[in-house]
C-alpha atoms as a PDB file:
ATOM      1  CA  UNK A   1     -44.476  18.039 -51.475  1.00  0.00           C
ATOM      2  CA  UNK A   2     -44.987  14.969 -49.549  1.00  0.00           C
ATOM      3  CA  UNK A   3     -41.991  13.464 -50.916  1.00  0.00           C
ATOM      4  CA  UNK A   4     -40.458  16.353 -49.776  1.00  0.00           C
ATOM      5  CA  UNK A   5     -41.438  16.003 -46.271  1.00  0.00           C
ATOM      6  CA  UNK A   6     -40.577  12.527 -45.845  1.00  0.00           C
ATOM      7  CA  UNK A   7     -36.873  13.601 -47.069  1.00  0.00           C
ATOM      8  CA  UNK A   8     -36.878  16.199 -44.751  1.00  0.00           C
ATOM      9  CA  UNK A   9     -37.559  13.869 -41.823  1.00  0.00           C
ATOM     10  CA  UNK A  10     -35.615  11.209 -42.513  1.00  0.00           C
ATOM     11  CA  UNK A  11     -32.632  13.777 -42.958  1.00  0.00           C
ATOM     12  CA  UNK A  12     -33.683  15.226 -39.628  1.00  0.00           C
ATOM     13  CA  UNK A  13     -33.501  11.716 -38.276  1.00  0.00           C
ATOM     14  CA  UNK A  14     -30.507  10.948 -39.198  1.00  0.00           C
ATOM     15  CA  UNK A  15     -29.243  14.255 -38.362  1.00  0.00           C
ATOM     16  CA  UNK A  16     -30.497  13.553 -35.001  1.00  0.00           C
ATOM     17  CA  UNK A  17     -28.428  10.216 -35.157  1.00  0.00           C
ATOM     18  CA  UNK A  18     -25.511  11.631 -35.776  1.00  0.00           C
ATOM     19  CA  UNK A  19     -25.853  14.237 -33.166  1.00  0.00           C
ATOM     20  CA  UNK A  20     -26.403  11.338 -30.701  1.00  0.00           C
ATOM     21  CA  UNK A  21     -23.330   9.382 -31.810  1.00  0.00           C
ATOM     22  CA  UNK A  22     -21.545  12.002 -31.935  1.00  0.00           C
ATOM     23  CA  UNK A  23     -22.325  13.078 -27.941  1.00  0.00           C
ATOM     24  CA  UNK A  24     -21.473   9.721 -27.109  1.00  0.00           C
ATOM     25  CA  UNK A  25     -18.468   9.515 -28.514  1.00  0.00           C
ATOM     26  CA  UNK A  26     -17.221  12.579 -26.924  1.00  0.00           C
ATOM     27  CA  UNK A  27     -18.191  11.121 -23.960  1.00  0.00           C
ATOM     28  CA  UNK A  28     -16.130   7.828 -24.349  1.00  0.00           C
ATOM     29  CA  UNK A  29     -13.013  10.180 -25.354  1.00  0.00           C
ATOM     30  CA  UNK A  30     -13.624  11.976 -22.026  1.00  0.00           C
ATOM     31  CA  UNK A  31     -13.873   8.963 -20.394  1.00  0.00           C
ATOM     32  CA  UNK A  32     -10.808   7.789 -22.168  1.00  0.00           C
ATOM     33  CA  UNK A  33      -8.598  10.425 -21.172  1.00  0.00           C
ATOM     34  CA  UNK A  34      -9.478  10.225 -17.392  1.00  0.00           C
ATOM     35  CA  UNK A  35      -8.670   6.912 -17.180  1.00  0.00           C
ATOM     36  CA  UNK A  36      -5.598   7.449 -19.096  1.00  0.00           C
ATOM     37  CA  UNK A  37      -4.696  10.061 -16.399  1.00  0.00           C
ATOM     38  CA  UNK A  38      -5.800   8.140 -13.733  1.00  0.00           C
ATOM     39  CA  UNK A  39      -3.494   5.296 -14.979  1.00  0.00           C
ATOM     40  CA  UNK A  40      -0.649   7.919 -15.226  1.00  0.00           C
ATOM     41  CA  UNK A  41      -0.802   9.209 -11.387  1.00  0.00           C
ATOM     42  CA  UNK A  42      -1.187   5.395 -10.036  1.00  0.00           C
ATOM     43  CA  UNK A  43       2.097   4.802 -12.380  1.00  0.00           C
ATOM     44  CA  UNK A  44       3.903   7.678 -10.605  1.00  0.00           C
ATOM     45  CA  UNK A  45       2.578   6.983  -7.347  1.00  0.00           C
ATOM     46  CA  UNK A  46       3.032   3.061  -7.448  1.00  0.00           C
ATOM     47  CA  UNK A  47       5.503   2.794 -10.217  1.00  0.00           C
ATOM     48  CA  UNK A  48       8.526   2.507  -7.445  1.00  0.00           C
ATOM     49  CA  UNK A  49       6.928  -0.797  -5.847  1.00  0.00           C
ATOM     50  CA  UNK A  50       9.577  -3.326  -7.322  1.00  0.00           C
ATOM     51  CA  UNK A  51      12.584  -0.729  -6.093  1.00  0.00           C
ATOM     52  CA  UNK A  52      11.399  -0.564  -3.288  1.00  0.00           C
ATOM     53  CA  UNK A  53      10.569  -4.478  -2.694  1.00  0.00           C
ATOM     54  CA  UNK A  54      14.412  -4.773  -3.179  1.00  0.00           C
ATOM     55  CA  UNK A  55      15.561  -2.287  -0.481  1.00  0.00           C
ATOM     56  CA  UNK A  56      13.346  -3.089   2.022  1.00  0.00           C
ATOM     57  CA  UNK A  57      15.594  -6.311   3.033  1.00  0.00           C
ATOM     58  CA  UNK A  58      18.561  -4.007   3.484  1.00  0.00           C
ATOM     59  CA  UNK A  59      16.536  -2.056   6.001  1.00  0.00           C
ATOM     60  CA  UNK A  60      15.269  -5.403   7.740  1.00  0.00           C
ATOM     61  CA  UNK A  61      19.472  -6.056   7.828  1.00  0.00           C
ATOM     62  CA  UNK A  62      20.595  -2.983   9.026  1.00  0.00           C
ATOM     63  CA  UNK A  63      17.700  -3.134  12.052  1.00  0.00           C
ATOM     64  CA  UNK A  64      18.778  -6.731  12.997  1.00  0.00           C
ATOM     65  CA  UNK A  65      22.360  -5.343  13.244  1.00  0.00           C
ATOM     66  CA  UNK A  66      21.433  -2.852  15.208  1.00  0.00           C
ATOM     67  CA  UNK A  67      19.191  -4.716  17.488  1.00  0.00           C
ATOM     68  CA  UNK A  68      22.369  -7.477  17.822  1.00  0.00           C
ATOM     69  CA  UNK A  69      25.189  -5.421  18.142  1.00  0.00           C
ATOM     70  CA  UNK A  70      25.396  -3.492  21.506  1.00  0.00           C
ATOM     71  CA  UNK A  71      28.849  -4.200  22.952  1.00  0.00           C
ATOM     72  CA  UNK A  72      31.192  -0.814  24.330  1.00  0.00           C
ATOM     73  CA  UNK A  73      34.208  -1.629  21.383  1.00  0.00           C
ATOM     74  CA  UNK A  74      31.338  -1.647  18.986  1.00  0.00           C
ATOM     75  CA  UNK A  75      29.404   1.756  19.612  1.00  0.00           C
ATOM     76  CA  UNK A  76      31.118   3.434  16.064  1.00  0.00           C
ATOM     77  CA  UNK A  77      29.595   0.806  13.933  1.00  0.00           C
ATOM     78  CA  UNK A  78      26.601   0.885  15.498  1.00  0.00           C
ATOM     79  CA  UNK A  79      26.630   4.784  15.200  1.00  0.00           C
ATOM     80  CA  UNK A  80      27.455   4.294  11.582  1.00  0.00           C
ATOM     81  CA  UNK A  81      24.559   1.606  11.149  1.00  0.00           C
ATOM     82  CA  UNK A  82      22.142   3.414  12.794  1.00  0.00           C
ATOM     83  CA  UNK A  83      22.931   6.315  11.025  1.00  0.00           C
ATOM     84  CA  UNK A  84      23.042   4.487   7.138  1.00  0.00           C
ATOM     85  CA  UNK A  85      19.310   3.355   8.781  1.00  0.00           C
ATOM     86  CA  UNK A  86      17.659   7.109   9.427  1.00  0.00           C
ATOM     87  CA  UNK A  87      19.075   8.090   5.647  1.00  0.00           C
ATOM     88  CA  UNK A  88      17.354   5.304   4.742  1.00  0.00           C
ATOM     89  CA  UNK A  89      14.674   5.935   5.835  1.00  0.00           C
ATOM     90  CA  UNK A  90      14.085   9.055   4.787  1.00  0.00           C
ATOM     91  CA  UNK A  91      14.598   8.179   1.367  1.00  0.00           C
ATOM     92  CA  UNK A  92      11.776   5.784   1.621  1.00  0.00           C
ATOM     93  CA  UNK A  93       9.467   8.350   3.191  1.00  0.00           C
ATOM     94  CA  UNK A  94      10.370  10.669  -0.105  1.00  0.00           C
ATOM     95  CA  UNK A  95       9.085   8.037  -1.809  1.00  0.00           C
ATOM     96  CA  UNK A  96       5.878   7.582  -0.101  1.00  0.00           C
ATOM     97  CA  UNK A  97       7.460   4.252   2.352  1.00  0.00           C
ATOM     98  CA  UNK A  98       5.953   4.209   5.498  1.00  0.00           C
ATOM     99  CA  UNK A  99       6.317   1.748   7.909  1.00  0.00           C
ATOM    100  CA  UNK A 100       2.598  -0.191   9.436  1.00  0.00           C
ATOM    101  CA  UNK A 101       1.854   0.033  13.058  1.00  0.00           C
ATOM    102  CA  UNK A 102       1.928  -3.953  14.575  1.00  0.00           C
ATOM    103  CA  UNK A 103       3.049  -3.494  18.216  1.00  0.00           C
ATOM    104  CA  UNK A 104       0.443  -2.890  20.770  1.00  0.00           C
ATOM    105  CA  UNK A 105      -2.003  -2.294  17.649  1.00  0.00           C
ATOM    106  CA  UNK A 106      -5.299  -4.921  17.314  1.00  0.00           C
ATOM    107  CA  UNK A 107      -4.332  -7.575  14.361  1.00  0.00           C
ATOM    108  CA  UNK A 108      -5.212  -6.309  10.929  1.00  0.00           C
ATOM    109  CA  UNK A 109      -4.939  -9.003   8.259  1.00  0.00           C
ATOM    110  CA  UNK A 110      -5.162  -5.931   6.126  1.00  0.00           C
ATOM    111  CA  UNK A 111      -1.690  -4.822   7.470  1.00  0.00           C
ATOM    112  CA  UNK A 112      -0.358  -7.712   9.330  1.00  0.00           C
ATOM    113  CA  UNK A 113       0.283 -11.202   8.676  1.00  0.00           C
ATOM    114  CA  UNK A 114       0.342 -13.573  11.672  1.00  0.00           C
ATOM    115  CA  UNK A 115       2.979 -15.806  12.418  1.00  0.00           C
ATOM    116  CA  UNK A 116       1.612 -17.463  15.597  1.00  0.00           C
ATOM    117  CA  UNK A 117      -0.615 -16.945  18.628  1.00  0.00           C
ATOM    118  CA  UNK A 118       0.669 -16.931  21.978  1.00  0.00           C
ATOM    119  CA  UNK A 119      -2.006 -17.479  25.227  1.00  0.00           C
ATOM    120  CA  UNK A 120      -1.227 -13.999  27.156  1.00  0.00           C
ATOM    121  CA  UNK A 121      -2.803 -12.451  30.663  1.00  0.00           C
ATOM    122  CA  UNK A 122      -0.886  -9.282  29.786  1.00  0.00           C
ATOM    123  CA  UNK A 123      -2.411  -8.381  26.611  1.00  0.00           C
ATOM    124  CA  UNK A 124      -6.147  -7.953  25.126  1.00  0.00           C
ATOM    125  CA  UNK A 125      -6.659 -11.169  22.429  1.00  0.00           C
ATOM    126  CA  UNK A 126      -6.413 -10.044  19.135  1.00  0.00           C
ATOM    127  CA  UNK A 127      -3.544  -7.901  19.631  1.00  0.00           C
ATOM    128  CA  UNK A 128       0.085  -7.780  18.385  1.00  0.00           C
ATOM    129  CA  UNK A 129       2.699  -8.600  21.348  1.00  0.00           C
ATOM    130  CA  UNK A 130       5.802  -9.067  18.623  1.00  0.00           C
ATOM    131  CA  UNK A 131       6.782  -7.817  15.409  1.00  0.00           C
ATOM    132  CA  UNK A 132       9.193 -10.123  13.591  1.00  0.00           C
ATOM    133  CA  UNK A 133       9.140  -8.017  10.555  1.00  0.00           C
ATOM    134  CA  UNK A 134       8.137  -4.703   9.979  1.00  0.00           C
ATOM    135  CA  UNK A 135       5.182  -3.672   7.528  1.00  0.00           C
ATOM    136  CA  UNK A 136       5.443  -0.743   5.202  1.00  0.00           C
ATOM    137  CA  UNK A 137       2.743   1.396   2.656  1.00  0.00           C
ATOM    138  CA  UNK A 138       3.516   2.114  -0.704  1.00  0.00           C
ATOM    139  CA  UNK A 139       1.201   5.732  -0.648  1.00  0.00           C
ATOM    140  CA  UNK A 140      -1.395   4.075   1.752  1.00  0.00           C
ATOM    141  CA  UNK A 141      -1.176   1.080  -0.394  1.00  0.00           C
ATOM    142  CA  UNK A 142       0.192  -2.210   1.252  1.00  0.00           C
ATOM    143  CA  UNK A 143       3.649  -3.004   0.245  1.00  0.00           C
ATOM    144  CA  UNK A 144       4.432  -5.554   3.108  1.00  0.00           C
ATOM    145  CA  UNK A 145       2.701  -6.766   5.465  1.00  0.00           C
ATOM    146  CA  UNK A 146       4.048  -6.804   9.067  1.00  0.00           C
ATOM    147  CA  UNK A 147       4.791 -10.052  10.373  1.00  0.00           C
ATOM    148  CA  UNK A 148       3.373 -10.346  14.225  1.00  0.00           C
ATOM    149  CA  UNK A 149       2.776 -12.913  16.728  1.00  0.00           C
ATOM    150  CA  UNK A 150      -0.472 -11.895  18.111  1.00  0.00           C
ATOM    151  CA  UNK A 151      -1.814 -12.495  21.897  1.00  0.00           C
ATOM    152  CA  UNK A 152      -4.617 -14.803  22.677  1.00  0.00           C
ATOM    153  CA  UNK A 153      -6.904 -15.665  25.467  1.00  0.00           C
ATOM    154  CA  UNK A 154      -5.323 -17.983  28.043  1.00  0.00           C
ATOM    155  CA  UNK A 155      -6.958 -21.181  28.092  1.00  0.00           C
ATOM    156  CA  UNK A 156      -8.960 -21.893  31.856  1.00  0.00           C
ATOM    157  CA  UNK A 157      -7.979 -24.837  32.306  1.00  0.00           C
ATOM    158  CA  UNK A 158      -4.190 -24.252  32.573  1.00  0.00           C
ATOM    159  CA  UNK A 159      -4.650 -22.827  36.271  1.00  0.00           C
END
């Protein structure tokens, strides 16, 4: 009978391993297949980044046109430019492009990348007075940051 007993408990104990093996396992196959959705949404969501890393230059083109080209004999092209620029953008929106707030905004070196610092009365330090190049999100992520010059404090002793 005793034999019997001892068996019986080390049957129960390994049943009871089992049981415990078999709980966590299920839990690392859960855990498994969240991450592999996870993964799947950020590859939907972010999977356009090189595309879009490509067409943002042609935007960047098509605004320096724009900004350059302002003559009377020239209004169709510019029409046509600016008009190639809004379809443009509105494909990148589809896609989640977005362009970052620099001008007037306080520097971010999350969002903005300074290019220099110019001494200004006009403007509170630490803020952007010029964007070179504009900044866009990727679906809130950062795809680009927005290249700024950035005021400063004037220095007393220039009076």
């Amino acid at each position: 009978l005793r034999r019997l007993e001892e068996a019986l408990a080390a049957k129960e104990a390994e049943a009871a391993a089992n049981w415990d093996k078999y709980l966590r396992e299920r839990a690392d196959l859960e855990n498994y297949r969240r991450r592999v959705q996870k993964d799947k949404e950020d590859l939907m969501k972010y999977g356009n980044e090189c595309l879009l890393l490509e067409i943002l230059p042609v935007l960047d083109n098509m605004e320096r046109a724009l900004s350059h080209a302002s003559e009377e004999s020239l209004s169709a092209v510019i029409e046509g430019v600016s008009l190639t620029r809004s379809m443009l953008l509105s494909v990148l929106k589809k896609f989640g492009v977005e362009p970052v707030e620099a001008k007037g905004a306080v520097f971010d070196p999350a969002f903005h990348q300074a290019m220099c610092q110019i001494e200004s009365a006009d403007a509170e330090p630490n803020t952007v007075i010029e964007e070179f190049q504009k900044g866009y999100l990727l679906n809130d992520r950062l795809l680009r940051p927005a290249m700024v010059s950035v005021a400063a404090a004037p220095k007393d002793g220039d009076a």
